[in-house]
Protein backbone atom coordinates (compact mmCIF):
# COMPACT_ATOMS: atom_id res chain seq x y z
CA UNK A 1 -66.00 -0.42 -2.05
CA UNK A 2 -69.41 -0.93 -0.64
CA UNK A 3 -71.64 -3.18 -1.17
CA UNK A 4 -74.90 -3.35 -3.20
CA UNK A 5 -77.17 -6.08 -2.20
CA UNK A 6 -80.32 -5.77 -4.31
CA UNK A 7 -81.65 -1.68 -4.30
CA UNK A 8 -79.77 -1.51 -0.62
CA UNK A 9 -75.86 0.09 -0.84
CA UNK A 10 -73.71 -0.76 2.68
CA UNK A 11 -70.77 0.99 3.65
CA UNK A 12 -68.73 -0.92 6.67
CA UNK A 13 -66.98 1.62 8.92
CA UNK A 14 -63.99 1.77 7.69
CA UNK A 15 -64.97 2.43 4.23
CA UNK A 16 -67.64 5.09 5.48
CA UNK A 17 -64.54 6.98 7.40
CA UNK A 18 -62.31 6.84 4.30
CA UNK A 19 -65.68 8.52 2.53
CA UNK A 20 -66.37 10.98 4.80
CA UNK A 21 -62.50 11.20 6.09
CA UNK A 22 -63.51 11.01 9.82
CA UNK A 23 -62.50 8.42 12.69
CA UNK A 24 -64.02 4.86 13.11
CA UNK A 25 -63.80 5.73 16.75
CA UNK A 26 -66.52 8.94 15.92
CA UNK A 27 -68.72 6.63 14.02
CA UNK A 28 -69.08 4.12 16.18
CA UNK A 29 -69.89 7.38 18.97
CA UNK A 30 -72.61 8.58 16.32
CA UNK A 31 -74.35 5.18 16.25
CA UNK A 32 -73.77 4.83 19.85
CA UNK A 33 -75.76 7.73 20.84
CA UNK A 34 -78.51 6.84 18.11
CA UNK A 35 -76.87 9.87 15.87
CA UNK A 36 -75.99 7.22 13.14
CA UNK A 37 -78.40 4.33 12.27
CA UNK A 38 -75.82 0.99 11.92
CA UNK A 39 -76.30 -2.33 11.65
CA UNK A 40 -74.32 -5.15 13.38
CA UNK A 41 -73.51 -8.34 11.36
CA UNK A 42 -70.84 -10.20 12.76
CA UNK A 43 -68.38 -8.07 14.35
CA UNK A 44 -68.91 -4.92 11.38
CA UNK A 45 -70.99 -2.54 11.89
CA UNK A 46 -73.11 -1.41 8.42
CA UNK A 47 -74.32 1.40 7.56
CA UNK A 48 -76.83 2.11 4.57
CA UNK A 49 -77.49 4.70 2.40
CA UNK A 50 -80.53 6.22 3.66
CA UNK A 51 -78.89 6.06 7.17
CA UNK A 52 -76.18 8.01 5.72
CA UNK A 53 -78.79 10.31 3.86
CA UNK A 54 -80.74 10.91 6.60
CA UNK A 55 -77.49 11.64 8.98
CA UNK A 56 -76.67 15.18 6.79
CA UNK A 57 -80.45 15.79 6.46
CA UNK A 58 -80.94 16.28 10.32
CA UNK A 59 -79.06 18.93 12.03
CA UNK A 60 -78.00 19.08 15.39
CA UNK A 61 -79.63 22.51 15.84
CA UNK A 62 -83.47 20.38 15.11
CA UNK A 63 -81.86 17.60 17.50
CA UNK A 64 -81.73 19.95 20.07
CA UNK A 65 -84.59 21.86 19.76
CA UNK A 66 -86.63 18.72 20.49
């Protein structure tokens, strides 16, 4: 279940791979190469909705061609 703190949703990782039915290993790659925008507080990782937005709204074909 994530969590809504005021307008801003956060998904830890292991909620966001249950979501999206992908590792915790491959998310913590995506926001280790700057793929996934995360947030650290204590020893989760966060990730927000706009991070997650703006993951499917880039492509890695526009990635590469810069």
């Amino acid at each position: 279940m994530p969590k809504h703190i005021g307008n801003l949703i956060l998904y830890d990782l292991e909620e966001l791979s249950n979501e999206l039915d992908i590792t915790v290993f491959s998310l913590r790659e995506y926001i280790k190469k700057g793929r996934l925008r995360a947030q650290k507080m204590g020893k989760k990782y966060f990730v927000t909705q706009d991070s997650i937005n703006e993951y499917f709204n880039t492509s890695d074909f526009e990635e590469k061609e810069a």
